[in-house]
PDB file of N, CA and C in Angstrom:
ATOM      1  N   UNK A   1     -11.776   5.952 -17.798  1.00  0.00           N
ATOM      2  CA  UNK A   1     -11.098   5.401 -16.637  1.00  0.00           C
ATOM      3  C   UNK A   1     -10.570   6.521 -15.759  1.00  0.00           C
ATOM      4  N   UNK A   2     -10.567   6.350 -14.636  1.00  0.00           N
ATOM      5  CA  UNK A   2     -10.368   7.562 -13.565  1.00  0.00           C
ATOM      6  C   UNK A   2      -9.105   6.731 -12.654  1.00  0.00           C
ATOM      7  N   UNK A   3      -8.436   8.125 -11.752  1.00  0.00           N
ATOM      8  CA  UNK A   3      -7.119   6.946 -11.280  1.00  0.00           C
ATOM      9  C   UNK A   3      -7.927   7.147  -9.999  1.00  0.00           C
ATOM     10  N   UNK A   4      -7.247   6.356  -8.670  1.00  0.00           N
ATOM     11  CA  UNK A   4      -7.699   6.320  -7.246  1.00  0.00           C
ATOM     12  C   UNK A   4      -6.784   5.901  -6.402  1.00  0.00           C
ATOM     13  N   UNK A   5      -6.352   6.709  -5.533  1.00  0.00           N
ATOM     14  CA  UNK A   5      -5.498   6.351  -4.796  1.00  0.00           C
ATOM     15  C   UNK A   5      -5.513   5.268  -3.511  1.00  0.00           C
ATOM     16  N   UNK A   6      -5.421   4.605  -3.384  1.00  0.00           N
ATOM     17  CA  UNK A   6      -5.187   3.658  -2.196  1.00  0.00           C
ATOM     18  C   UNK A   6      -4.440   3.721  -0.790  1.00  0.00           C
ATOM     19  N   UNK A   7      -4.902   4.045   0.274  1.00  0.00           N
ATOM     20  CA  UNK A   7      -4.138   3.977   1.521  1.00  0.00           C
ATOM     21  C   UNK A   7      -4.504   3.105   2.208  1.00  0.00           C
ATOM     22  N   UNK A   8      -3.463   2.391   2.296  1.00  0.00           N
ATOM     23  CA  UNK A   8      -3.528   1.090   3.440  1.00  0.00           C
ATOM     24  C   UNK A   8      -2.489   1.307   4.570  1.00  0.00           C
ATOM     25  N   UNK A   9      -2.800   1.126   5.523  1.00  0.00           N
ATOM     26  CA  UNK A   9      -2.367   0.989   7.143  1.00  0.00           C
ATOM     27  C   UNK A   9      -2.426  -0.572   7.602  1.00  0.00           C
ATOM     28  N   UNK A  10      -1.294  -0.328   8.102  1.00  0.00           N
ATOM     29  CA  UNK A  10      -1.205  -2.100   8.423  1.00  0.00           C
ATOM     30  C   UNK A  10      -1.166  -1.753  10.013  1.00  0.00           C
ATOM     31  N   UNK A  11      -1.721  -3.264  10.644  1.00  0.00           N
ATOM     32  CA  UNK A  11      -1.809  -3.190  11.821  1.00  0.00           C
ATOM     33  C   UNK A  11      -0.743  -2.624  12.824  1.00  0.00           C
ATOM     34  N   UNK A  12       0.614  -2.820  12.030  1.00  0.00           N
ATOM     35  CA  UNK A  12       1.766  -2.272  12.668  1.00  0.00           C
ATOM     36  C   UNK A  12       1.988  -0.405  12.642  1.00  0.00           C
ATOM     37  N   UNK A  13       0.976   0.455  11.441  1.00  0.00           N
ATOM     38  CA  UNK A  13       0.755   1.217  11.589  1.00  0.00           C
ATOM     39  C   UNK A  13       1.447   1.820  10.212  1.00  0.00           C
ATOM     40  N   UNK A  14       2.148   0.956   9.295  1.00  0.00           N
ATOM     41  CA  UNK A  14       3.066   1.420   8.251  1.00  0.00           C
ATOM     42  C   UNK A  14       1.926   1.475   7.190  1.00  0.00           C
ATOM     43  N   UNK A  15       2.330   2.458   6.344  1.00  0.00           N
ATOM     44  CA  UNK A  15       1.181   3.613   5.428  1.00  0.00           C
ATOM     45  C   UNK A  15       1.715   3.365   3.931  1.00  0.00           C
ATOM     46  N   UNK A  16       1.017   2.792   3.622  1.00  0.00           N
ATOM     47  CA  UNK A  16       1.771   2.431   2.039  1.00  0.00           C
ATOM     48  C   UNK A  16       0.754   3.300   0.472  1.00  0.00           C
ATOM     49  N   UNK A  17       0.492   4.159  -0.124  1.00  0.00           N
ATOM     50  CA  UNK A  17      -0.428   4.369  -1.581  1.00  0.00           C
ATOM     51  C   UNK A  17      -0.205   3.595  -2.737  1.00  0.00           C
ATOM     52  N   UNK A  18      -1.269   2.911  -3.233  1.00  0.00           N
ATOM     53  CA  UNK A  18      -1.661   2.575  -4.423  1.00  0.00           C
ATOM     54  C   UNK A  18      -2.187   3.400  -5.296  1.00  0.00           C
ATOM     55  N   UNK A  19      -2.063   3.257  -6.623  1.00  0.00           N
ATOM     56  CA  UNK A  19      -2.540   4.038  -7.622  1.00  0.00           C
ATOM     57  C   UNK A  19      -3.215   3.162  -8.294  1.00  0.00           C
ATOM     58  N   UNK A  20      -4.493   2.963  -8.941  1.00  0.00           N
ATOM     59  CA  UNK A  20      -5.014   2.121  -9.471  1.00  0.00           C
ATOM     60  C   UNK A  20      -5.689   2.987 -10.344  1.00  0.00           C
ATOM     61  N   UNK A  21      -6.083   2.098 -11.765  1.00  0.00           N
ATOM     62  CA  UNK A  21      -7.538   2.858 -12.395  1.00  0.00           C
ATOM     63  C   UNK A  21      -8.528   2.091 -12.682  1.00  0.00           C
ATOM     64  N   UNK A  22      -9.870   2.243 -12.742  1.00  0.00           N
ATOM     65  CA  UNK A  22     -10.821   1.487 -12.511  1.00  0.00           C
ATOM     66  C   UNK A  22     -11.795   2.391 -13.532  1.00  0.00           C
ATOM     67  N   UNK A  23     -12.745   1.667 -14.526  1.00  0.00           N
ATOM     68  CA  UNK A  23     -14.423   2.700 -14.832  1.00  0.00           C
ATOM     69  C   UNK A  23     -14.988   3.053 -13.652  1.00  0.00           C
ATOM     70  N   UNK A  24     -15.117   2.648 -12.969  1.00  0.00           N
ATOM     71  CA  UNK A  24     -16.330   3.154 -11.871  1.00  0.00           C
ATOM     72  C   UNK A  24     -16.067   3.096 -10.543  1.00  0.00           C
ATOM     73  N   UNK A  25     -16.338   3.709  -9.746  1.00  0.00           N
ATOM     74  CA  UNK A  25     -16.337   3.244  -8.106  1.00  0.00           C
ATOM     75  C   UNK A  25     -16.549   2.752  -7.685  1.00  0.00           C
ATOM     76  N   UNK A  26     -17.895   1.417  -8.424  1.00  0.00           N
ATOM     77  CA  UNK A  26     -18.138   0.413  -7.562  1.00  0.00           C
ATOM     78  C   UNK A  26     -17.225  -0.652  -7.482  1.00  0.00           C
ATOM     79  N   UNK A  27     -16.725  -0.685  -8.613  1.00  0.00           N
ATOM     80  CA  UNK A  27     -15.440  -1.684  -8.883  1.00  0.00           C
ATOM     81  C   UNK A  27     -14.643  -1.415  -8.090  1.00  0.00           C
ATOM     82  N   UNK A  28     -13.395  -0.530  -7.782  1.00  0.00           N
ATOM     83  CA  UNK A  28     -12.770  -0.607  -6.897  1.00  0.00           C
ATOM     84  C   UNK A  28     -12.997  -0.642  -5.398  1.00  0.00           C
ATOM     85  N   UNK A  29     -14.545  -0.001  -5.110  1.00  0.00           N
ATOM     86  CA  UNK A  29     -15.091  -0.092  -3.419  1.00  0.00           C
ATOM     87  C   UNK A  29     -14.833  -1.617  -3.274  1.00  0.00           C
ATOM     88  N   UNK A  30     -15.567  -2.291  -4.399  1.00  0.00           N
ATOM     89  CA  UNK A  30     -15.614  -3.789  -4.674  1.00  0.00           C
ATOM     90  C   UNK A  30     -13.659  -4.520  -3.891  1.00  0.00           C
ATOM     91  N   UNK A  31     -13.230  -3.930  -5.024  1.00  0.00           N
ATOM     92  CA  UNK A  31     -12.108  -4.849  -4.856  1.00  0.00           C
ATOM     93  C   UNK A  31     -10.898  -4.512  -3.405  1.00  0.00           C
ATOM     94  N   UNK A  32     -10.983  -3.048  -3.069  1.00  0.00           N
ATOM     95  CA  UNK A  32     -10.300  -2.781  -2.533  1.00  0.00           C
ATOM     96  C   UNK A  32     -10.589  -2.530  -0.832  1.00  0.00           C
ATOM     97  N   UNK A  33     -12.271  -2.739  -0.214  1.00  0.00           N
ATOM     98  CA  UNK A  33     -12.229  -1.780   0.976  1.00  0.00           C
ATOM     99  C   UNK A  33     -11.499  -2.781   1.698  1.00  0.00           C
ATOM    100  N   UNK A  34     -11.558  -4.274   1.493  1.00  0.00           N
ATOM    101  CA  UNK A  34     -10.970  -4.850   2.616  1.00  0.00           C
ATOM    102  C   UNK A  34      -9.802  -5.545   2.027  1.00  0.00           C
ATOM    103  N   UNK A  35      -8.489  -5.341   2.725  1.00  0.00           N
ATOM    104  CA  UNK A  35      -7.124  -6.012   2.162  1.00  0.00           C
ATOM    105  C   UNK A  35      -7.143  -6.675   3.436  1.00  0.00           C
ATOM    106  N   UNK A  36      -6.812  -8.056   3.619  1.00  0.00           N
ATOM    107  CA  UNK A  36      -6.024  -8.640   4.418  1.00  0.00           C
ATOM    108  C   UNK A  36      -4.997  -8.217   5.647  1.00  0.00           C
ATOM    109  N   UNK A  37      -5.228  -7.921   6.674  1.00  0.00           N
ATOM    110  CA  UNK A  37      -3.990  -8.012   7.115  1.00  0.00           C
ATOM    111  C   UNK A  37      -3.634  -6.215   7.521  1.00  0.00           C
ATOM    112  N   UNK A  38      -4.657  -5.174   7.110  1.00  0.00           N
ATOM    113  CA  UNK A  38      -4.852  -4.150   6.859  1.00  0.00           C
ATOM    114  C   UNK A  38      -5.806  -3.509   7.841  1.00  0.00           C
ATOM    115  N   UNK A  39      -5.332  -2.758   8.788  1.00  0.00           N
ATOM    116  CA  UNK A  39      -6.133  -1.569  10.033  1.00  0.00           C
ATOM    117  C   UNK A  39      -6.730  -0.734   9.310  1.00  0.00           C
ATOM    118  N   UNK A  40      -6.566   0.051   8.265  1.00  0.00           N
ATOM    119  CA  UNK A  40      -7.493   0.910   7.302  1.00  0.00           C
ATOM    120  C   UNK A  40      -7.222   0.643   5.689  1.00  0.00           C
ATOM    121  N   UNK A  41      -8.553   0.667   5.317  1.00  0.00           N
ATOM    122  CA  UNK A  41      -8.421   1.632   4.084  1.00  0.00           C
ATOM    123  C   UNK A  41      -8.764   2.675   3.863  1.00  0.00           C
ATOM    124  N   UNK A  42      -8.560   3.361   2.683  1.00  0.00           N
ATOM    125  CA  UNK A  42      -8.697   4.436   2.198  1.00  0.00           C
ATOM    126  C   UNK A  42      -8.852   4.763   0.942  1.00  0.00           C
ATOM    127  N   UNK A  43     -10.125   4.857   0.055  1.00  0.00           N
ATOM    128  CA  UNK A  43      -9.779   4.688  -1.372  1.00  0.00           C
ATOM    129  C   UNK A  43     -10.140   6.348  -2.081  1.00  0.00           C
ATOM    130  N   UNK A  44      -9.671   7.078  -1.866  1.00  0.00           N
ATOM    131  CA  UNK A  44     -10.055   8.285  -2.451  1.00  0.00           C
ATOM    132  C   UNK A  44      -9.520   8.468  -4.367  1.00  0.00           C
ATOM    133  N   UNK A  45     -10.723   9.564  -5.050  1.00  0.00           N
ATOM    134  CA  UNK A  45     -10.974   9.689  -6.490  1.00  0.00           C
ATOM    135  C   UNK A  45     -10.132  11.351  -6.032  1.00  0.00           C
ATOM    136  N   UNK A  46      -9.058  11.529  -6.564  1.00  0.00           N
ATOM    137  CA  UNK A  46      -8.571  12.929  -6.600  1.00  0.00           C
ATOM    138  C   UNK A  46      -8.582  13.214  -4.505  1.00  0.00           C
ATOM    139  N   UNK A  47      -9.512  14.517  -4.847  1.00  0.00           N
ATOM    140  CA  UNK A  47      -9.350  14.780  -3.111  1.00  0.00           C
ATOM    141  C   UNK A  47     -10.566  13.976  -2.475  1.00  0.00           C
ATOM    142  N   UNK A  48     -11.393  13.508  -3.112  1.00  0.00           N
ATOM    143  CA  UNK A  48     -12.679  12.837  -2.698  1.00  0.00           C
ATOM    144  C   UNK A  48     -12.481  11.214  -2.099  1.00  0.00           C
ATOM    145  N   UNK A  49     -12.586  11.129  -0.725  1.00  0.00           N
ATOM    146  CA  UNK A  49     -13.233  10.001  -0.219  1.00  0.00           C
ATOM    147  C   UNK A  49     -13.825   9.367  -0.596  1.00  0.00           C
ATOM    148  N   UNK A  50     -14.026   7.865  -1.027  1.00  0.00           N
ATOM    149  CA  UNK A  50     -14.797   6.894  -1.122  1.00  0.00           C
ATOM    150  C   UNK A  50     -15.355   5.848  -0.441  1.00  0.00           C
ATOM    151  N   UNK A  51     -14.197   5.598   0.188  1.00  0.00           N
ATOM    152  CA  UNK A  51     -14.372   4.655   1.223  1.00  0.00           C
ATOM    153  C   UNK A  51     -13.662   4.447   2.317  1.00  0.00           C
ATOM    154  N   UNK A  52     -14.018   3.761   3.604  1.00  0.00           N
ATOM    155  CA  UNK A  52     -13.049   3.903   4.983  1.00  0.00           C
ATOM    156  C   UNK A  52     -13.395   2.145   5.107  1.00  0.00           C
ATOM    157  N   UNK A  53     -12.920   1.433   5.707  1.00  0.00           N
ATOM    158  CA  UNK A  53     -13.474   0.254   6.732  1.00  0.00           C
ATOM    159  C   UNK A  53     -13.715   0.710   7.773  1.00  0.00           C
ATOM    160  N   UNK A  54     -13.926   1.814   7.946  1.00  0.00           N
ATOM    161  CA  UNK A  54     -14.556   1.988   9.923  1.00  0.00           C
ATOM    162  C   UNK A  54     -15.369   2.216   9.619  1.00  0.00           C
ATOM    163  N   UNK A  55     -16.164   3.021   7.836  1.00  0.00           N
ATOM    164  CA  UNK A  55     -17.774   3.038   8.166  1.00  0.00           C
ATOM    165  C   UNK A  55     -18.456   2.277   7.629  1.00  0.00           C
ATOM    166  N   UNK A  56     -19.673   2.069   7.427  1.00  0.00           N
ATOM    167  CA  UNK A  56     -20.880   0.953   6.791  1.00  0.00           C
ATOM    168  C   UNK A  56     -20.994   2.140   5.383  1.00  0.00           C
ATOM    169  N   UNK A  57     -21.140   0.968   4.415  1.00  0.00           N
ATOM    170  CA  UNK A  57     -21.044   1.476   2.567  1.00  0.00           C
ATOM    171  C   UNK A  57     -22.407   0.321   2.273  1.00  0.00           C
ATOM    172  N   UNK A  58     -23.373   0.907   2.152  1.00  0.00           N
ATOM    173  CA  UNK A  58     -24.178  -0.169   1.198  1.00  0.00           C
ATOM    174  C   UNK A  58     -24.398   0.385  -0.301  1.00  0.00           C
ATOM    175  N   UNK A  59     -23.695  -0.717  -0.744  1.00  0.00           N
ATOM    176  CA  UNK A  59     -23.513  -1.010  -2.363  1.00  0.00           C
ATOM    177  C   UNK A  59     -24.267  -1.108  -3.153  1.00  0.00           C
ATOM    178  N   UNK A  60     -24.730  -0.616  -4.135  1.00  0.00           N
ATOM    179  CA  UNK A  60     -25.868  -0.742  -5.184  1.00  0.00           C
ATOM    180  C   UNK A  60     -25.378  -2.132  -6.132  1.00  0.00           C
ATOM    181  N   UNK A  61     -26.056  -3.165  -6.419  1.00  0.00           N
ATOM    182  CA  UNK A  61     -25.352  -4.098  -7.131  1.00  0.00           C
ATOM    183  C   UNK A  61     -25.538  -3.631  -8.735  1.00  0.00           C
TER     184      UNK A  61
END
């Protein structure tokens, strides 16, 4: 299990981190790129990027 940090931006612009752990990356790309209610995400592994909602991610199922 690996940890991953979470940045969410809300439309109002307030910046909140999650810490989550997950086996794999697809699981959390899965669960996390889109939150509700949320102007960005951000799911980075350590210093590594995973995912944004501003770009296109096609997913291996």
């Amino acid at each position: 299990m690996r940890t991953y940090s979470i940045v969410i931006v809300t439309a109002e612009g307030a910046e909140t981190r999650r810490y989550v752990r997950y086996d794999n990356d697809l699981q959390v790309i899965r669960d996390w790129l889109r939150v509700p209610g949320a102007r960005s995400v951000r799911i980075l592994c350590g210093d590594r990027p995973l995912a944004s909602n501003y770009e296109q991610y096609e997913l291996a199922a």
